[in-house]
N, C-alpha and C. Protein backbone atom coordinates (compact mmCIF):
# COMPACT_ATOMS: atom_id res chain seq x y z
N UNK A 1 -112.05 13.17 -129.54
CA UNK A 1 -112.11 12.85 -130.93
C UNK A 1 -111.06 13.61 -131.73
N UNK A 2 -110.44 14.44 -131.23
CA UNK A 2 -108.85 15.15 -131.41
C UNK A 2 -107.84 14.07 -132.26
N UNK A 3 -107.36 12.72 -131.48
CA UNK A 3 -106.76 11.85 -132.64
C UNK A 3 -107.57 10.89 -133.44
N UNK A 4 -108.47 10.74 -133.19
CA UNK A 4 -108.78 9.52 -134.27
C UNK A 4 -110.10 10.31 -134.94
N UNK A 5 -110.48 10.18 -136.49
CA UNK A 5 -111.40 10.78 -136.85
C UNK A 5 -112.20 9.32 -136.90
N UNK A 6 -113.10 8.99 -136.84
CA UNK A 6 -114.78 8.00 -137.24
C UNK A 6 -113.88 6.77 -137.50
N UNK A 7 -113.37 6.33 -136.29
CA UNK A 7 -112.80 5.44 -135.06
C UNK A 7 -111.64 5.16 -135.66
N UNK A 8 -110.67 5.35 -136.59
CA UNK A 8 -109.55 5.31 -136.85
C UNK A 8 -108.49 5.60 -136.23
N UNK A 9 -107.01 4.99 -136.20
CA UNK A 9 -106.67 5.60 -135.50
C UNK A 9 -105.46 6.54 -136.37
N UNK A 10 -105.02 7.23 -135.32
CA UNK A 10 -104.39 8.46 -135.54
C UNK A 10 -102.79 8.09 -136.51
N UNK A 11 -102.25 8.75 -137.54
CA UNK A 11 -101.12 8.56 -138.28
C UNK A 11 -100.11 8.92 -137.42
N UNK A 12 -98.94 7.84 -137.77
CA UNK A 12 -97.85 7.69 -136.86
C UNK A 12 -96.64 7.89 -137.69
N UNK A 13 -95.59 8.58 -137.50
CA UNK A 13 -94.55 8.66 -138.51
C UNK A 13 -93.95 7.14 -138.49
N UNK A 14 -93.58 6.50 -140.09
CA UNK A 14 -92.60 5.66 -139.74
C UNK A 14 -91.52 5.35 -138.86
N UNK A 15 -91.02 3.99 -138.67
CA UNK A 15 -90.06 3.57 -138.19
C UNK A 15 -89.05 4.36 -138.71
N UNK A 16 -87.78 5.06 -138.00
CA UNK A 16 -86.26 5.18 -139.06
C UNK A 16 -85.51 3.91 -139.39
N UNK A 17 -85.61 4.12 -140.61
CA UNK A 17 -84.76 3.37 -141.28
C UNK A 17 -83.87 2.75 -140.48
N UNK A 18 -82.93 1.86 -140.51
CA UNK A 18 -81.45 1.21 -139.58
C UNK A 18 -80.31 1.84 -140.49
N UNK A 19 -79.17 2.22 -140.05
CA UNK A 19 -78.23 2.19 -140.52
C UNK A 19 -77.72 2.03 -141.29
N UNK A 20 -77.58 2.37 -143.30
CA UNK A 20 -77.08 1.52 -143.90
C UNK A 20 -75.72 2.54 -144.58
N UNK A 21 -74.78 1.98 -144.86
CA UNK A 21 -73.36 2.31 -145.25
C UNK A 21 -73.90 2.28 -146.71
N UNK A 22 -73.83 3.38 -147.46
CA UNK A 22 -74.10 3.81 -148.65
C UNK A 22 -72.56 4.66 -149.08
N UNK A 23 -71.63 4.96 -148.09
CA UNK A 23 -70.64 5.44 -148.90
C UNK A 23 -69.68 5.10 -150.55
N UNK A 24 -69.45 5.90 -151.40
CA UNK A 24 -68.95 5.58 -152.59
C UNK A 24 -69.47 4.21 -153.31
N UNK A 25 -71.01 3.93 -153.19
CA UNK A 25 -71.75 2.94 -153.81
C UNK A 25 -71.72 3.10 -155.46
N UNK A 26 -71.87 4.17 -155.67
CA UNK A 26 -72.49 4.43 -157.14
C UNK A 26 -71.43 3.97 -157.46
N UNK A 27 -69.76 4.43 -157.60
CA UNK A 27 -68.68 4.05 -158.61
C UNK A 27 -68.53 2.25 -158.45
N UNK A 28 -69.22 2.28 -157.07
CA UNK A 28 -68.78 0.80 -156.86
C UNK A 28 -69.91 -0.36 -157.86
N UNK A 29 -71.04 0.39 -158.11
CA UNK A 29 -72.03 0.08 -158.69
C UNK A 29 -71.38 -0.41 -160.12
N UNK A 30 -70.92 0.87 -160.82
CA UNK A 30 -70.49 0.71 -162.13
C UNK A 30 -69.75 -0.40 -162.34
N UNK A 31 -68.94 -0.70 -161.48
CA UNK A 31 -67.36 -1.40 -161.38
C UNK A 31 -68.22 -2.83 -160.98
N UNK A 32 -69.11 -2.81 -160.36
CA UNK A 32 -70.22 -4.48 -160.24
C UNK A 32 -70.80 -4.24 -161.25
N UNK A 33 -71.42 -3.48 -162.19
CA UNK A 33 -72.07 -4.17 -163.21
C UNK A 33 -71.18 -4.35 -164.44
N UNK A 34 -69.64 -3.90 -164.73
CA UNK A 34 -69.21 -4.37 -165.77
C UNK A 34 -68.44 -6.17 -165.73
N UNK A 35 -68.88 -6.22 -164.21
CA UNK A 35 -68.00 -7.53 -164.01
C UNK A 35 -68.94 -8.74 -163.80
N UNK A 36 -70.15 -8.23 -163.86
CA UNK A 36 -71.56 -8.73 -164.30
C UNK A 36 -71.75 -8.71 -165.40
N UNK A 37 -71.64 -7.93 -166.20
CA UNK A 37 -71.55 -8.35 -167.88
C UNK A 37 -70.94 -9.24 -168.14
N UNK A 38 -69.58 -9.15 -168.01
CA UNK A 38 -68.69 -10.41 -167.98
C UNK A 38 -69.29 -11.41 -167.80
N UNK A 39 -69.74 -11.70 -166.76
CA UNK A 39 -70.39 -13.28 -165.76
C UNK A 39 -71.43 -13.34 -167.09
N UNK A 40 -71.90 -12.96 -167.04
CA UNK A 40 -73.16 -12.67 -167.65
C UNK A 40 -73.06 -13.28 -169.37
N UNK A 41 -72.13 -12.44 -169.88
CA UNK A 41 -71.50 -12.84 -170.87
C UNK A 41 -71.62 -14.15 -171.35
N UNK A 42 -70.75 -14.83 -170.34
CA UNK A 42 -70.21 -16.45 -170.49
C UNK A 42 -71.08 -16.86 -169.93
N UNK A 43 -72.26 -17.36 -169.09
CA UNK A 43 -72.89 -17.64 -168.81
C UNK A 43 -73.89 -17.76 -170.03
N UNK A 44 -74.25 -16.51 -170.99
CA UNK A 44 -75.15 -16.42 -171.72
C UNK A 44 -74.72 -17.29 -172.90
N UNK A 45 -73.41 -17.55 -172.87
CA UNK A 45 -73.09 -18.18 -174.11
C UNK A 45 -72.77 -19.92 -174.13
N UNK A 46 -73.09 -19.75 -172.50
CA UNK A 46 -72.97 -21.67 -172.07
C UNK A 46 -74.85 -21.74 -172.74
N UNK A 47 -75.49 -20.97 -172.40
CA UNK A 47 -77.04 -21.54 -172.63
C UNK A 47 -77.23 -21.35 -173.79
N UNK A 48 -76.84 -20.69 -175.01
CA UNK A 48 -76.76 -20.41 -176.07
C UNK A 48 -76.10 -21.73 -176.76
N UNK A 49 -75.61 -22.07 -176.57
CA UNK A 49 -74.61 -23.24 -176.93
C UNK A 49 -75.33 -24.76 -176.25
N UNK A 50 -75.76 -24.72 -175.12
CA UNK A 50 -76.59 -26.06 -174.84
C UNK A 50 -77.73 -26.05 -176.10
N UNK A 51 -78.45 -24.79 -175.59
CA UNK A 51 -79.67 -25.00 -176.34
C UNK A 51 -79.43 -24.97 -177.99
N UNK A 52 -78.57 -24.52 -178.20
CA UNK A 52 -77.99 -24.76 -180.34
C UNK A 52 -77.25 -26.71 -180.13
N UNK A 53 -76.95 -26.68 -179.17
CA UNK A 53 -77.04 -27.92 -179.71
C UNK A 53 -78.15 -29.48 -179.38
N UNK A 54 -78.82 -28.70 -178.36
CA UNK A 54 -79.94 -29.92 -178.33
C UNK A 54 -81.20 -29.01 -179.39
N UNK A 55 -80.78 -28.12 -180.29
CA UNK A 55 -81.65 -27.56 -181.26
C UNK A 55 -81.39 -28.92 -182.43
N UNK A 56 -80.12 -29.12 -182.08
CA UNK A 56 -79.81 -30.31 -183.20
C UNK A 56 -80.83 -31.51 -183.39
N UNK A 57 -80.60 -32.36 -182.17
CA UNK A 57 -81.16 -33.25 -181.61
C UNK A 57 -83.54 -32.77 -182.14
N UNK A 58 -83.65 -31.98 -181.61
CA UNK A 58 -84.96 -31.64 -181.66
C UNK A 58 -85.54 -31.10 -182.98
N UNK A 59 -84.19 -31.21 -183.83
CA UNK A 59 -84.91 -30.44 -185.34
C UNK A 59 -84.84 -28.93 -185.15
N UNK A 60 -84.27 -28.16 -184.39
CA UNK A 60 -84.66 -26.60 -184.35
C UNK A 60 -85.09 -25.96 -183.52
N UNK A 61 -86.63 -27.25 -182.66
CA UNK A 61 -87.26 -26.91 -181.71
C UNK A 61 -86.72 -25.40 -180.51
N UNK A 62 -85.82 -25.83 -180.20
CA UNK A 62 -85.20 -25.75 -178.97
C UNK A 62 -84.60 -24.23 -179.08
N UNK A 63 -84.14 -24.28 -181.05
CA UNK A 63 -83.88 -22.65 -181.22
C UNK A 63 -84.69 -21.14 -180.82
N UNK A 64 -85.13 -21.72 -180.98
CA UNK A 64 -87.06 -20.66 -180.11
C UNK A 64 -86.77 -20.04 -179.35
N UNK A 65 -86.29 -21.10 -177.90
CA UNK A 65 -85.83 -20.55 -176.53
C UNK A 65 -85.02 -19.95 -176.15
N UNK A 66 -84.29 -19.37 -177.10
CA UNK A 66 -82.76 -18.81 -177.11
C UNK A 66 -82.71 -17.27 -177.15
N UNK A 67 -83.82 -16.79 -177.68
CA UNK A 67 -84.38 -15.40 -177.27
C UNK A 67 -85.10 -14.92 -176.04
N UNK A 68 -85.52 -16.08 -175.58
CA UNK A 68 -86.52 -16.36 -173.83
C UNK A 68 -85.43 -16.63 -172.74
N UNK A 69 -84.60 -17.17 -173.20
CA UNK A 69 -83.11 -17.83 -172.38
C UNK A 69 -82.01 -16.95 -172.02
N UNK A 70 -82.27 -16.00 -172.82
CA UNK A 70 -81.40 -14.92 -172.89
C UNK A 70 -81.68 -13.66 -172.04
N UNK A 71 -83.05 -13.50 -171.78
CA UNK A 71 -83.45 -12.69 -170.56
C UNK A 71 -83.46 -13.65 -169.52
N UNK A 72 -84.26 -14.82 -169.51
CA UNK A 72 -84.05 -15.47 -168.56
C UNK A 72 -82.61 -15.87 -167.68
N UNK A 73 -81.92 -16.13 -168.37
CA UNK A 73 -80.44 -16.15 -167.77
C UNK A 73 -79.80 -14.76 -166.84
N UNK A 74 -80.22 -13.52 -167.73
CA UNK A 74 -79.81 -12.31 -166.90
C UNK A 74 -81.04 -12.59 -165.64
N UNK A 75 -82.18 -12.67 -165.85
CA UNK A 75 -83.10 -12.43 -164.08
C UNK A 75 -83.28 -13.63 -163.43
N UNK A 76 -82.69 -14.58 -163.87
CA UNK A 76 -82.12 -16.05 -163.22
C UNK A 76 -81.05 -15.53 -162.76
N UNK A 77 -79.69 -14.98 -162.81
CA UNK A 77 -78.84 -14.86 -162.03
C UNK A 77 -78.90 -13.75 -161.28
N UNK A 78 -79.61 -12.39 -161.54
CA UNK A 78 -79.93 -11.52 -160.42
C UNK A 78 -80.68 -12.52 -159.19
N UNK A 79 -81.63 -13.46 -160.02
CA UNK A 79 -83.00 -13.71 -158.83
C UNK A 79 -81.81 -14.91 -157.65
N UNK A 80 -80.93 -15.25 -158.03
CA UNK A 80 -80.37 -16.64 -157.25
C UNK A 80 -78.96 -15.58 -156.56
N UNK A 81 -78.60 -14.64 -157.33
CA UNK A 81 -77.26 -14.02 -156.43
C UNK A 81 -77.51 -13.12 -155.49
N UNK A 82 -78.85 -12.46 -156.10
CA UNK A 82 -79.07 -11.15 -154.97
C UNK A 82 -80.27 -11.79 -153.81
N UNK A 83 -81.07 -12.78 -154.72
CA UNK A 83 -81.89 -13.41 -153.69
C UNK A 83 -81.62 -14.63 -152.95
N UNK A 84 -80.09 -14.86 -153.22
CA UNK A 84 -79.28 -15.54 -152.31
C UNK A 84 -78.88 -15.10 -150.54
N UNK A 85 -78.15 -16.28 -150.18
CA UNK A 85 -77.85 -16.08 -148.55
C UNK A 85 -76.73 -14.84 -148.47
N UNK A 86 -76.18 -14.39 -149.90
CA UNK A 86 -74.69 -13.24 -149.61
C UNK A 86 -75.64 -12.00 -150.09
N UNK A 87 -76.88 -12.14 -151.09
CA UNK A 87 -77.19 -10.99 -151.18
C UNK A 87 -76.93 -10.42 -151.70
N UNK A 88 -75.88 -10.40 -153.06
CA UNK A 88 -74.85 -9.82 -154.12
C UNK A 88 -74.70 -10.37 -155.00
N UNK A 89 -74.42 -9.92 -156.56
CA UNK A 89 -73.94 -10.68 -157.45
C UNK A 89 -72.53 -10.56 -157.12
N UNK A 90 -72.38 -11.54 -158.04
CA UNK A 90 -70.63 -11.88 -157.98
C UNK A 90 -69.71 -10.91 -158.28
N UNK A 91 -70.65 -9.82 -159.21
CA UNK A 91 -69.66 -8.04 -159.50
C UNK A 91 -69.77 -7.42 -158.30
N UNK A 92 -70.78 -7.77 -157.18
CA UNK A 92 -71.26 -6.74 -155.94
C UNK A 92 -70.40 -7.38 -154.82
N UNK A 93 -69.77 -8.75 -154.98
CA UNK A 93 -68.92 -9.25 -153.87
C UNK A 93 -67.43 -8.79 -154.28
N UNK A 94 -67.31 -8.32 -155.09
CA UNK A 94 -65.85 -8.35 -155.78
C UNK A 94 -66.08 -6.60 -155.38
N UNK A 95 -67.05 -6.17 -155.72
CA UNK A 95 -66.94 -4.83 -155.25
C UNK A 95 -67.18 -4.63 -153.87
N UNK A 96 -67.54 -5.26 -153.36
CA UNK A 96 -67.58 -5.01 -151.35
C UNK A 96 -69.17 -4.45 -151.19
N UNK A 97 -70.34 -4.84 -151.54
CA UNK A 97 -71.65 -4.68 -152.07
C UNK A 97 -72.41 -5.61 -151.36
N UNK A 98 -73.61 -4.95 -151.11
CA UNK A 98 -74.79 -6.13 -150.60
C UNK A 98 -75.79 -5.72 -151.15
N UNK A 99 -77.04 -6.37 -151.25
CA UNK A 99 -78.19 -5.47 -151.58
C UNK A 99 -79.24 -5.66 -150.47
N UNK A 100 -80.07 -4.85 -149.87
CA UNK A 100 -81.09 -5.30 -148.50
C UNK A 100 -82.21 -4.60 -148.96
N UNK A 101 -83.37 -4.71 -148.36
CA UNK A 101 -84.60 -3.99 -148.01
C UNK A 101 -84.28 -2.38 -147.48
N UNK A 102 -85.18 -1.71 -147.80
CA UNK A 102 -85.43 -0.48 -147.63
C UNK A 102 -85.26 -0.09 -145.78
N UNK A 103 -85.86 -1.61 -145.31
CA UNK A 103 -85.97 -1.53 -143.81
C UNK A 103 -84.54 -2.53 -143.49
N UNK A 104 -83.86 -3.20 -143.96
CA UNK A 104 -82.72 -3.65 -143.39
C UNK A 104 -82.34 -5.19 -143.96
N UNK A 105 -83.49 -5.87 -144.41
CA UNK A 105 -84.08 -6.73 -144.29
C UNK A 105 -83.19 -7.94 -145.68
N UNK A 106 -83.49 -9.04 -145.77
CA UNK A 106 -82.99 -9.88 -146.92
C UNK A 106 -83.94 -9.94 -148.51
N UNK A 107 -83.71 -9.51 -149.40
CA UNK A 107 -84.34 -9.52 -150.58
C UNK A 107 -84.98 -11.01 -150.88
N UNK A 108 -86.02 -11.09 -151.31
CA UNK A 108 -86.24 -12.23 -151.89
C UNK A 108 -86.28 -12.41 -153.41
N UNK A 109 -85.89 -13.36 -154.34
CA UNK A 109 -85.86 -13.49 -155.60
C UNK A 109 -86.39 -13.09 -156.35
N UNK A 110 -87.99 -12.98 -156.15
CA UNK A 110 -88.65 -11.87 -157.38
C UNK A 110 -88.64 -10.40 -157.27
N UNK A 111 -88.14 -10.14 -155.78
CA UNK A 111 -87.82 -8.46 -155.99
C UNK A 111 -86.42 -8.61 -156.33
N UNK A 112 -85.23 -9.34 -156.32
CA UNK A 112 -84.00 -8.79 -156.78
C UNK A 112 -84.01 -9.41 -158.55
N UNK A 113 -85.16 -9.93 -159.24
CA UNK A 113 -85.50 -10.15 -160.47
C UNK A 113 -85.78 -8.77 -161.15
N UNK A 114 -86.93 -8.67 -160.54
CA UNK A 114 -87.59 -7.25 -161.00
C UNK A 114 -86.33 -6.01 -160.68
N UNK A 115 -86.03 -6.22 -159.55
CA UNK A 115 -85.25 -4.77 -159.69
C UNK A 115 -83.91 -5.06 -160.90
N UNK A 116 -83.13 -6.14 -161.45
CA UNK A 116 -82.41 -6.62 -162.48
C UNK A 116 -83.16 -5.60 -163.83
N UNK A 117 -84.25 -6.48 -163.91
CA UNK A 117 -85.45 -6.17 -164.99
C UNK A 117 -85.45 -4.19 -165.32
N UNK A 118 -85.95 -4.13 -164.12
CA UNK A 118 -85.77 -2.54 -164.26
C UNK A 118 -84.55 -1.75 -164.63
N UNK A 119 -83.60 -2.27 -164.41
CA UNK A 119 -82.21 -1.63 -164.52
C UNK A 119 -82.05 -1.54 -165.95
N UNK A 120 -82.14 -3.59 -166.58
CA UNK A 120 -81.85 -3.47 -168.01
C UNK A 120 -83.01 -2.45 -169.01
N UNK A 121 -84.30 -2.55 -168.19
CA UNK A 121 -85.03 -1.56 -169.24
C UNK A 121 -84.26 -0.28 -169.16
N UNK A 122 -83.80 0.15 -168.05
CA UNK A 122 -83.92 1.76 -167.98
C UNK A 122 -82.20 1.88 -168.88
N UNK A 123 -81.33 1.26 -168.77
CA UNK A 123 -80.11 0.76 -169.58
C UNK A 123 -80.10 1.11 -170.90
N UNK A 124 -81.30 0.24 -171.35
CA UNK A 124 -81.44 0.10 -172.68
C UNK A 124 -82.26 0.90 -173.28
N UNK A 125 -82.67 2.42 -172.80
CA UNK A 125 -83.00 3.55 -172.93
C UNK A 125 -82.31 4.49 -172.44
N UNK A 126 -81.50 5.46 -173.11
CA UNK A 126 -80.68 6.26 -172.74
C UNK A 126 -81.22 7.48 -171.68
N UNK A 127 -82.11 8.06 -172.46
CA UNK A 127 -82.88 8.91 -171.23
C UNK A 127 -83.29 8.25 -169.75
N UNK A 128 -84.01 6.97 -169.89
CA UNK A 128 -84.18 6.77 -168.74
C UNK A 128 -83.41 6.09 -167.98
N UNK A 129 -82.07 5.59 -168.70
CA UNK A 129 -80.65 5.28 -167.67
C UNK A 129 -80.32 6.72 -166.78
N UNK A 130 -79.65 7.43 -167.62
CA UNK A 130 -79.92 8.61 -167.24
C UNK A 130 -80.90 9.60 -166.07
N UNK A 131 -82.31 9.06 -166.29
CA UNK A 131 -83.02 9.85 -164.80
C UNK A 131 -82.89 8.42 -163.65
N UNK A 132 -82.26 7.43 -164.09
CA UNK A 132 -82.37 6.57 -162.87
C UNK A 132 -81.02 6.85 -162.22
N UNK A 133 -79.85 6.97 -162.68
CA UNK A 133 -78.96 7.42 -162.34
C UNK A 133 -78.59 8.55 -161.78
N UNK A 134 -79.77 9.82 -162.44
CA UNK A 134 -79.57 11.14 -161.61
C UNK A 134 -80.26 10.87 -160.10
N UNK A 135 -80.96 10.05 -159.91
CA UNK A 135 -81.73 9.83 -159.10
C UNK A 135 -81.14 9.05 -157.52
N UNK A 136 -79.73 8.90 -158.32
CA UNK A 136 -78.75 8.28 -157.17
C UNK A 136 -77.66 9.30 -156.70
N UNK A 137 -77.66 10.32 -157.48
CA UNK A 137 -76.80 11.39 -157.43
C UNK A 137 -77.46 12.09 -156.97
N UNK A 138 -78.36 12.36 -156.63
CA UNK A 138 -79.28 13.50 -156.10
C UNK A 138 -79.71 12.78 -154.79
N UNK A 139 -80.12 11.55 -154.77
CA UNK A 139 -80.47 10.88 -152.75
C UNK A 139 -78.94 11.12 -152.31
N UNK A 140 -79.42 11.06 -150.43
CA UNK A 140 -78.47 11.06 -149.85
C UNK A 140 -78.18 9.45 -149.55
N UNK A 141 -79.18 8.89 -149.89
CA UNK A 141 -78.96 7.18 -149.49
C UNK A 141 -78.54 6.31 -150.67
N UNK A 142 -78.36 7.50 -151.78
CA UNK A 142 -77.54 6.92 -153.56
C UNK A 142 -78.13 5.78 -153.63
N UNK A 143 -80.14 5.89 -153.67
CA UNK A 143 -80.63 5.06 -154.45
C UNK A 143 -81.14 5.32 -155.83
N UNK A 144 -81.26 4.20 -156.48
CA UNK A 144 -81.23 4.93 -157.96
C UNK A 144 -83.19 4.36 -158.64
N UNK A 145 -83.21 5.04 -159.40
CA UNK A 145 -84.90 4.89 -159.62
C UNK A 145 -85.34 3.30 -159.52
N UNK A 146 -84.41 2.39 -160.26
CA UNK A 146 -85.24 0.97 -159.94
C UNK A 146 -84.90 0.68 -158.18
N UNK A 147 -83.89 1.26 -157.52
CA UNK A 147 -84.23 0.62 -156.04
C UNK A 147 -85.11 1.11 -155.51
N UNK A 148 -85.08 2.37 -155.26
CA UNK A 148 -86.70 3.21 -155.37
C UNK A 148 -88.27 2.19 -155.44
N UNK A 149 -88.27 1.92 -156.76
CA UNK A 149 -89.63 0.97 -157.37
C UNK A 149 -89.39 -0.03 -156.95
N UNK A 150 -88.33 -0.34 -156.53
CA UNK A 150 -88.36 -1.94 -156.12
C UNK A 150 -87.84 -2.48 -154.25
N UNK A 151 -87.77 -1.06 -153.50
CA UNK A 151 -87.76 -1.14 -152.25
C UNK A 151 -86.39 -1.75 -151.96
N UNK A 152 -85.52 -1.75 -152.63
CA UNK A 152 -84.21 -2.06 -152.30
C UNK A 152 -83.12 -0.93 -152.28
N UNK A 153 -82.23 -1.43 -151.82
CA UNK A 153 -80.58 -0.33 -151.55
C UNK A 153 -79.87 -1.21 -151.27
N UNK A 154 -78.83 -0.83 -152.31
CA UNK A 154 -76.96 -1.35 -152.15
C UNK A 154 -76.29 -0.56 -151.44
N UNK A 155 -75.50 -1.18 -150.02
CA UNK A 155 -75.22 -1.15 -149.12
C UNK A 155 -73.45 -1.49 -149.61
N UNK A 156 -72.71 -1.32 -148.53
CA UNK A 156 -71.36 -1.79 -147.88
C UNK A 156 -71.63 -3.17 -147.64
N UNK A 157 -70.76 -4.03 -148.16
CA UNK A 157 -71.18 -5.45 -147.15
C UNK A 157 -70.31 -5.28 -145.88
């Protein structure tokens, strides 16, 4: 009765992790998300512009959605680029970037949503950009607090 207490069985250390190439991520990070703003940018201003003008058509209606459209568009294109077959936004392919699972694995759309989500909250709070960022400077695997919460890491592609 030494390993198992009242028929359980005994704790096993995790699997190790696989291999992942984390070298010079963080600068590469920065340099993918200003080229994601960009995308982002024009993108935000094609849906801004559909929806002002079928606001026409609808009387206004349609103006509503343009504050909902506007987040939606940023975790619509995290959820389809990172929870895509490359695994990257279009700033993370230009930077030589992937994003995977904690264990190796392919992200699916509502975790590369949410981890988007988390970034812009912690962004759009200076302090907590800041401890998410120290938080990549301080791992040796330069993950930063939303990959952390959200079981992901940007990798080397």
């Amino acid at each position: 009765m030494s390993d198992t207490r009242h028929g359980q069985p005994p704790i096993t250390a995790l699997e190790p992790r696989p291999y992942q190439n984390v070298s010079g991520v963080l600068g590469s990070r920065l340099f993918a998300w200003l080229v994601d703003i960009v995308a982002l940018f024009f993108l935000g201003w094609l849906v801004f512009f559909l929806l002002f003008a079928l606001g026409i058509v609808t009387f206004g209606a349609t103006w509503l959605l343009i504050p909902i459209a506007t987040v939606a568009t940023a975790l619509g294109y995290a959820a389809l680029t990172i929870g895509g077959r490359k695994q990257s936004t279009w700033g993370m392919r230009i930077a030589g970037l992937r994003v995977e699972t904690a264990s190796g694995g392919r992200p699916d759309g509502l975790a590369a949503a949410v981890h988007a989500l988390l970034f812009y909250v912690a962004a759009g709070t200076f302090l907590l950009w800041l401890v998410d960022v120290a938080c990549g400077f301080a791992r040796a695997d330069r993950r930063m607090g939303h990959d952390l919460l959200t079981g992901l890491v940007v990798v080397r592609a």
